[in-house]
C-alpha atoms as a PDB file:
ATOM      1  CA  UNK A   1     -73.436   2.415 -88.260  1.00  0.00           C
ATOM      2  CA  UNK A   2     -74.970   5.483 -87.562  1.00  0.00           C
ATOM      3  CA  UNK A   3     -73.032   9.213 -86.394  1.00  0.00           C
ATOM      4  CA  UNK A   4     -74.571   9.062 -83.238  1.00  0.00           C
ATOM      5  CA  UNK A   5     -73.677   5.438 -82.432  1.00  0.00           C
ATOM      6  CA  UNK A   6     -70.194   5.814 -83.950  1.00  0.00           C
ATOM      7  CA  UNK A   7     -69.672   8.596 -80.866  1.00  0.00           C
ATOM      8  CA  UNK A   8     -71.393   7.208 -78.406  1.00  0.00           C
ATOM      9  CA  UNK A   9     -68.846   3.910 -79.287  1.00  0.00           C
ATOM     10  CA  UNK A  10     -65.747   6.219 -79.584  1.00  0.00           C
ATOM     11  CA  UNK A  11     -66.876   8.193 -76.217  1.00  0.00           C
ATOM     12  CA  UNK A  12     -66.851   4.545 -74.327  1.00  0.00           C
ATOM     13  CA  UNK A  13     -63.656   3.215 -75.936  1.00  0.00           C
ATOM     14  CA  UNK A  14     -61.994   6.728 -74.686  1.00  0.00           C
ATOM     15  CA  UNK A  15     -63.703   6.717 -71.115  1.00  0.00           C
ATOM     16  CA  UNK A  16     -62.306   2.643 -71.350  1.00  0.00           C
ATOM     17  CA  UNK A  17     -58.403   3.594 -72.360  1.00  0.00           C
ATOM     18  CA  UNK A  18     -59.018   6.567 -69.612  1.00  0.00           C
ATOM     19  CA  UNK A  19     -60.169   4.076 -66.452  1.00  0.00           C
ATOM     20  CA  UNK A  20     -57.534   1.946 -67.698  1.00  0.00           C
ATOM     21  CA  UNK A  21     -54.596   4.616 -67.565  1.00  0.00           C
ATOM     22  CA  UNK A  22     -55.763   5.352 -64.459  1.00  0.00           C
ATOM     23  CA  UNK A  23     -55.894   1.802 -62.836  1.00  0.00           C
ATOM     24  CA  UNK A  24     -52.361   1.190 -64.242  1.00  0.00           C
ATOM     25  CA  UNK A  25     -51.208   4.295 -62.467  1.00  0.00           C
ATOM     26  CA  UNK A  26     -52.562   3.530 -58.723  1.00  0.00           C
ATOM     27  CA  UNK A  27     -51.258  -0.468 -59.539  1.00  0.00           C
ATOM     28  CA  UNK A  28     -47.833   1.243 -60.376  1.00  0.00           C
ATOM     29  CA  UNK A  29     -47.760   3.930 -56.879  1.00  0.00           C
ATOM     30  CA  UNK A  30     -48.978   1.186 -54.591  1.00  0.00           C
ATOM     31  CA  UNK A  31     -46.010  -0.707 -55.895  1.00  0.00           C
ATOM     32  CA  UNK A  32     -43.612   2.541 -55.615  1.00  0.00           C
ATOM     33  CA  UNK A  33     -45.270   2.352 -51.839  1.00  0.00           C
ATOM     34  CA  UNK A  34     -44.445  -1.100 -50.773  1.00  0.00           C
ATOM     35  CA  UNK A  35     -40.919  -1.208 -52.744  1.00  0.00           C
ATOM     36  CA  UNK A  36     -39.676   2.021 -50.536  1.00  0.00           C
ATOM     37  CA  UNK A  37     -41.469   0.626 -47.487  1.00  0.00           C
ATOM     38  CA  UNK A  38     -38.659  -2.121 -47.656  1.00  0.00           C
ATOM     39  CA  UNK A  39     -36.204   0.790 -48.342  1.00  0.00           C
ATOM     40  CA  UNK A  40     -37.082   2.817 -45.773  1.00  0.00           C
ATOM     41  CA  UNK A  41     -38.981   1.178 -42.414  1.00  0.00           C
ATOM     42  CA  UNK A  42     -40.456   3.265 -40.125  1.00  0.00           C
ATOM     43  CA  UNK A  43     -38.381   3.833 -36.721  1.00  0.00           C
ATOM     44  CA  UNK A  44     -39.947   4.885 -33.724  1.00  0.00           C
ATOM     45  CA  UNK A  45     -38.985   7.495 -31.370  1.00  0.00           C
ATOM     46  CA  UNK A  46     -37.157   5.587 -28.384  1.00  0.00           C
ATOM     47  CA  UNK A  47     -38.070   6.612 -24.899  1.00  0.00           C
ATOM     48  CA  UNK A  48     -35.198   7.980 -23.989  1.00  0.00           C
ATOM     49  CA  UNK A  49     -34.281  10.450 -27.012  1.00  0.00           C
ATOM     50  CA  UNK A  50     -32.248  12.082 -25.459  1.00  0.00           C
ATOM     51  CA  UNK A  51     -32.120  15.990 -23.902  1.00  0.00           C
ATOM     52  CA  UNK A  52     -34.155  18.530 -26.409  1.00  0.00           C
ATOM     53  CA  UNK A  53     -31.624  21.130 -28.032  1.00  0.00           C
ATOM     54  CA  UNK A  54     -34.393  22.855 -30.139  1.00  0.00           C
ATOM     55  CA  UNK A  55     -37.685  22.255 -31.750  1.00  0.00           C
ATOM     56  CA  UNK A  56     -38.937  23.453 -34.928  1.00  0.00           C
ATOM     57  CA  UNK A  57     -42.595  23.956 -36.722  1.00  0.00           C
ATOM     58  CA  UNK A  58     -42.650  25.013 -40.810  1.00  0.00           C
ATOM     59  CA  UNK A  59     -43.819  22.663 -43.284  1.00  0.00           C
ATOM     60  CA  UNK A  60     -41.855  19.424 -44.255  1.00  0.00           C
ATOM     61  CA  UNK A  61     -41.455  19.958 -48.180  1.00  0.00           C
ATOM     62  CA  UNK A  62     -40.356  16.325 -49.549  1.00  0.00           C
ATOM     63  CA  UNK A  63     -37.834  13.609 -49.243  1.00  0.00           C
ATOM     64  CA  UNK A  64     -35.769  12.495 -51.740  1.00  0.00           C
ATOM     65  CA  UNK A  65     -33.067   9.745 -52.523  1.00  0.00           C
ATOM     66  CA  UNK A  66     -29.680  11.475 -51.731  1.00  0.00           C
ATOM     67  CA  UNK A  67     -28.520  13.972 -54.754  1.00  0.00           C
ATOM     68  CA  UNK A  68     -31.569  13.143 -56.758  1.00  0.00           C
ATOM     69  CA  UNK A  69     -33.947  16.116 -56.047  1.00  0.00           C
ATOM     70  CA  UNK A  70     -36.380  14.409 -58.517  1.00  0.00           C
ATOM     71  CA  UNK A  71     -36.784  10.792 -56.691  1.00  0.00           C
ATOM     72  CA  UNK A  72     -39.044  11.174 -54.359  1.00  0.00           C
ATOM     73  CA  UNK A  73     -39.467   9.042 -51.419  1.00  0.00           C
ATOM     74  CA  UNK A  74     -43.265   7.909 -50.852  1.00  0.00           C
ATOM     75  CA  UNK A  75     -43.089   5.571 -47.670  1.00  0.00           C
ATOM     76  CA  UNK A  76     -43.927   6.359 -44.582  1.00  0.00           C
ATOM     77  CA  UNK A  77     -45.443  10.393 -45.044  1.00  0.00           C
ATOM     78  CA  UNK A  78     -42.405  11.248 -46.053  1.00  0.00           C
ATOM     79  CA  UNK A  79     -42.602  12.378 -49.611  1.00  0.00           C
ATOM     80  CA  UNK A  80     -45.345  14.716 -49.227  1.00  0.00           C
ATOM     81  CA  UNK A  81     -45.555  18.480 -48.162  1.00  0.00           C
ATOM     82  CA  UNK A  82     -47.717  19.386 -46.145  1.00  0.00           C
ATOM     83  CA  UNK A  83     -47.020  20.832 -42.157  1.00  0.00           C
ATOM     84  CA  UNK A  84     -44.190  19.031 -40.477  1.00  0.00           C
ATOM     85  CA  UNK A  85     -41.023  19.851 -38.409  1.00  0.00           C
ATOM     86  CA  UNK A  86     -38.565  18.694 -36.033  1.00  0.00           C
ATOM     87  CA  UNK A  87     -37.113  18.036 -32.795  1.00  0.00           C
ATOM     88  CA  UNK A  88     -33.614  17.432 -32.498  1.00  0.00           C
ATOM     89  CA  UNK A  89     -32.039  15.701 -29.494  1.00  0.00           C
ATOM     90  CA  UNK A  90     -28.962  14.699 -28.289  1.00  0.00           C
ATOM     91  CA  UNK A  91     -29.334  10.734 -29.913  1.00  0.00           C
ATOM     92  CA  UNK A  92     -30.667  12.307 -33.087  1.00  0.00           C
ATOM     93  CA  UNK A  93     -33.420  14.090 -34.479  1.00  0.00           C
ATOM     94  CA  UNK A  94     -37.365  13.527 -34.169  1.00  0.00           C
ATOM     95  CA  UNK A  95     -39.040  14.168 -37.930  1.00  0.00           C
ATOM     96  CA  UNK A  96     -42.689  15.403 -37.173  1.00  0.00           C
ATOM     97  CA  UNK A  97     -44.752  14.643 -40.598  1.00  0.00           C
ATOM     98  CA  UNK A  98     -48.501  15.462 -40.979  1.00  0.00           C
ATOM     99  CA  UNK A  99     -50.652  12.512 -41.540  1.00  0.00           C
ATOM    100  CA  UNK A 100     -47.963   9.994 -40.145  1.00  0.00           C
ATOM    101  CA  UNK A 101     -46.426   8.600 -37.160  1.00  0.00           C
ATOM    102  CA  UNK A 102     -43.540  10.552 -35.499  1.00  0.00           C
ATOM    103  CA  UNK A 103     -39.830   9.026 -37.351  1.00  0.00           C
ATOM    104  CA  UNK A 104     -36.787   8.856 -35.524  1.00  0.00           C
ATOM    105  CA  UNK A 105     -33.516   9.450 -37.376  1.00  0.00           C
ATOM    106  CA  UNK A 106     -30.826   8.642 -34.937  1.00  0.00           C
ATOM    107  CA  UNK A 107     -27.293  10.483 -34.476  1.00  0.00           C
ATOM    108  CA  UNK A 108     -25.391   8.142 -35.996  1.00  0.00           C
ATOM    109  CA  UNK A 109     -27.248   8.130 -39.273  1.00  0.00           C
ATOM    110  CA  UNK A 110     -26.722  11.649 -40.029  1.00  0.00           C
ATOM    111  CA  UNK A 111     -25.159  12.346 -42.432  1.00  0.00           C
ATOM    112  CA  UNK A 112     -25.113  16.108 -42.394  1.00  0.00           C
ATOM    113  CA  UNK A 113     -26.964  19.142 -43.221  1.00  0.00           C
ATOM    114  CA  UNK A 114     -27.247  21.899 -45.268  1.00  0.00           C
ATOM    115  CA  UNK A 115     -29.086  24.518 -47.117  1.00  0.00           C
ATOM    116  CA  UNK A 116     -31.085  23.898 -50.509  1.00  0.00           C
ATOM    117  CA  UNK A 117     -32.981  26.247 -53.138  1.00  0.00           C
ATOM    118  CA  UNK A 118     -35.236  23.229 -54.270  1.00  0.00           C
ATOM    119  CA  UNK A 119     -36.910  19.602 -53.984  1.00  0.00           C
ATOM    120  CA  UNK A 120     -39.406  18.002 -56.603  1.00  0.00           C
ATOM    121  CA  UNK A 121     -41.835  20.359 -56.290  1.00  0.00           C
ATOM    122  CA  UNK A 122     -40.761  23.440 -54.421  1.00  0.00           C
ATOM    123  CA  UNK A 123     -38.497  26.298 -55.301  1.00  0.00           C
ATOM    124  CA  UNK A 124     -37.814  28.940 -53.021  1.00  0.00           C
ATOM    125  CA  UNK A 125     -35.092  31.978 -52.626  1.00  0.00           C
ATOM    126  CA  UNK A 126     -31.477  30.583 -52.586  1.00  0.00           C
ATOM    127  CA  UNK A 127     -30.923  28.399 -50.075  1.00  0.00           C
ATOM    128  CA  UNK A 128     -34.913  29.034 -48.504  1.00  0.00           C
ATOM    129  CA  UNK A 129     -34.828  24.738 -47.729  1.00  0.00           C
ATOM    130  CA  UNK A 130     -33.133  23.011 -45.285  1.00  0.00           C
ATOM    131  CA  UNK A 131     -31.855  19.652 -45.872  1.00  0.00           C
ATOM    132  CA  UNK A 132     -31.631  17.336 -43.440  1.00  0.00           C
ATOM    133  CA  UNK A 133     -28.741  14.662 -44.862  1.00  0.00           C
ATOM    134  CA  UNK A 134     -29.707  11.079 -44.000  1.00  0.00           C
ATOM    135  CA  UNK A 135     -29.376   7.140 -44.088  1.00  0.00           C
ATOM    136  CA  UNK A 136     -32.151   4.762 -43.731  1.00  0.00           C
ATOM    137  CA  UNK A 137     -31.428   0.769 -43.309  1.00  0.00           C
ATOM    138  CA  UNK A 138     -34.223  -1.401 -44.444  1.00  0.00           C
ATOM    139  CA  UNK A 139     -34.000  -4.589 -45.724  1.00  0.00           C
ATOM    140  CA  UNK A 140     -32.622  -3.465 -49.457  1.00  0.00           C
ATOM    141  CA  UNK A 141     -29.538  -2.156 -47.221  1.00  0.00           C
ATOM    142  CA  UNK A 142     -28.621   1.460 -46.880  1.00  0.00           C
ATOM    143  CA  UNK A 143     -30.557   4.419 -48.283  1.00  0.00           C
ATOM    144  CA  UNK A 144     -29.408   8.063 -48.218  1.00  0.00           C
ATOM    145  CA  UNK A 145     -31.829  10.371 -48.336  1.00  0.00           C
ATOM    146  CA  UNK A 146     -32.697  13.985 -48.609  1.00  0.00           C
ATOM    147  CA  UNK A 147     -35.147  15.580 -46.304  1.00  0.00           C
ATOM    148  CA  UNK A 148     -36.241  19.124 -47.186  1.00  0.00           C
ATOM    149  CA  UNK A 149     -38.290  21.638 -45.051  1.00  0.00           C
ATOM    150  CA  UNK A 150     -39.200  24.887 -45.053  1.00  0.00           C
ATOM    151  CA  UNK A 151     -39.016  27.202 -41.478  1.00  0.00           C
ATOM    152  CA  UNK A 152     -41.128  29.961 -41.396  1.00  0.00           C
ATOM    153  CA  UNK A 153     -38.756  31.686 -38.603  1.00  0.00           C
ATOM    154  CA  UNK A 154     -35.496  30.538 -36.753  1.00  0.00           C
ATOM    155  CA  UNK A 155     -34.177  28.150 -40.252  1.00  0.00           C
ATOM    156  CA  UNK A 156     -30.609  29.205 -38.967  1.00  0.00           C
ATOM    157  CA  UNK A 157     -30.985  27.599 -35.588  1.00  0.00           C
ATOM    158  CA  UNK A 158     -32.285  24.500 -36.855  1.00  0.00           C
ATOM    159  CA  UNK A 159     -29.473  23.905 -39.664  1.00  0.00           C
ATOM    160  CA  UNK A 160     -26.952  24.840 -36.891  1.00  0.00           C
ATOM    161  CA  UNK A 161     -28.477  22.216 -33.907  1.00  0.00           C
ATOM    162  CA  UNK A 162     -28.599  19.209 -37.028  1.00  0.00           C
ATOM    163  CA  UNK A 163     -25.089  20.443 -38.472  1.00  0.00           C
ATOM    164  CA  UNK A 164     -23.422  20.304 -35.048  1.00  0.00           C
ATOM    165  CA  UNK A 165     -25.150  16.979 -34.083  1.00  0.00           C
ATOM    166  CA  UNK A 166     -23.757  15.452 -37.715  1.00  0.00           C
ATOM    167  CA  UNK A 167     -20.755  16.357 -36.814  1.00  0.00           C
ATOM    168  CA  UNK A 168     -20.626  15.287 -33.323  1.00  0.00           C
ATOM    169  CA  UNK A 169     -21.281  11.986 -34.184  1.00  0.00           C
ATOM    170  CA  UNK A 170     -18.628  11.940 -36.600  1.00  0.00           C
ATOM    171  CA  UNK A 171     -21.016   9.872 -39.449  1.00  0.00           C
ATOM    172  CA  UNK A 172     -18.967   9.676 -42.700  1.00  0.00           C
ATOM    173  CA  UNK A 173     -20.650  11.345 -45.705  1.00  0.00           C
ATOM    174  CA  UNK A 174     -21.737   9.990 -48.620  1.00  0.00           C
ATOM    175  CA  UNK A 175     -19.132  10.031 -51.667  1.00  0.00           C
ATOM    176  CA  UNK A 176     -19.853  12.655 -54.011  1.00  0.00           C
ATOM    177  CA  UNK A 177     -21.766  14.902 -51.984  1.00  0.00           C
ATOM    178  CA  UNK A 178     -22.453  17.958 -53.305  1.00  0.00           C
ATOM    179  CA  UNK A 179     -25.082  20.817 -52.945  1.00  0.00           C
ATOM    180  CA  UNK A 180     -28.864  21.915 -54.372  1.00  0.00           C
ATOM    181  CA  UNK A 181     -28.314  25.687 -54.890  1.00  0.00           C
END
């Protein structure tokens, strides 16, 4: 075999192993996508959410499996930054996610919230995140979860309107709580 047909083979066995690394990963996300899908449904907003304490605009960073900064959530918009916010309400909060469909979070699955230096991808000045402290029910059961984002003004108001709604409500917290600093 000649040098030039030698590379020319070894160039198409590469570009081969290379398409076939990259089908594997998109088989393996879309199957990351549809297992959390189960996890975590989508809930629309109700009607009637109840009266408006305060609204937010920043940039939602990611979400997260509770106490594992590194598990990100793909379903539903949420495990992607990107400009987001929130609305929260007297039945719970509204989570507004770019590229996807309003999520509802109600009162009673709160689970509290707090103040966070970093998520998967983001690190910031201590305690720069707020985490919204949460439980989704889908059909593999319960699923706490971490919701992170990122105010440009007015972060204190926010974490004080979800902290006292958490704790209106009464939710228990999750065993073994602790905090991302």
């Amino acid at each position: 075999m000649s040098g030039d047909a030698a590379r020319w083979l070894l160039g198409g066995v590469i570009l081969l192993a290379v398409v076939a690394l990259f089908v594997a990963m998109a088989r393996t996300w879309r199957t990351r996508v549809r297992r959390q899908a189960e996890a975590v449904p989508p809930v629309r907003v109700p009607d009637h959410p109840g009266t408006l304490v305060g609204s937010w605009d920043g940039f939602s960073v990611a979400t997260t499996r509770a106490e594992q900064p590194l598990e990100r959530i793909t379903a539903g918009g949420l495990g992607f930054r990107g400009r987001g916010g929130l609305s929260v309400h007297t039945e719970g909060v509204v989570l507004h996610l770019a590229g996807a469909d309003d999520r509802w979070v109600a009162a009673d699955a709160l689970r509290g919230a707090d103040r966070a230096t970093w998520a998967i991808d983001r690190v910031v000045e201590p305690g720069g995140l707020v985490r919204l402290r949460w439980t989704a029910t889908g059909a593999a059961g319960a699923t706490d979860l971490d919701t992170y984002f990122r105010f440009p003004q007015d972060d204190a108001a926010a974490l004080v309107a979800l902290q006292e709604l958490s704790t209106k409500h009464n939710h228990p917290h999750t065993a073994g709580e602790g905090t991302n600093s």
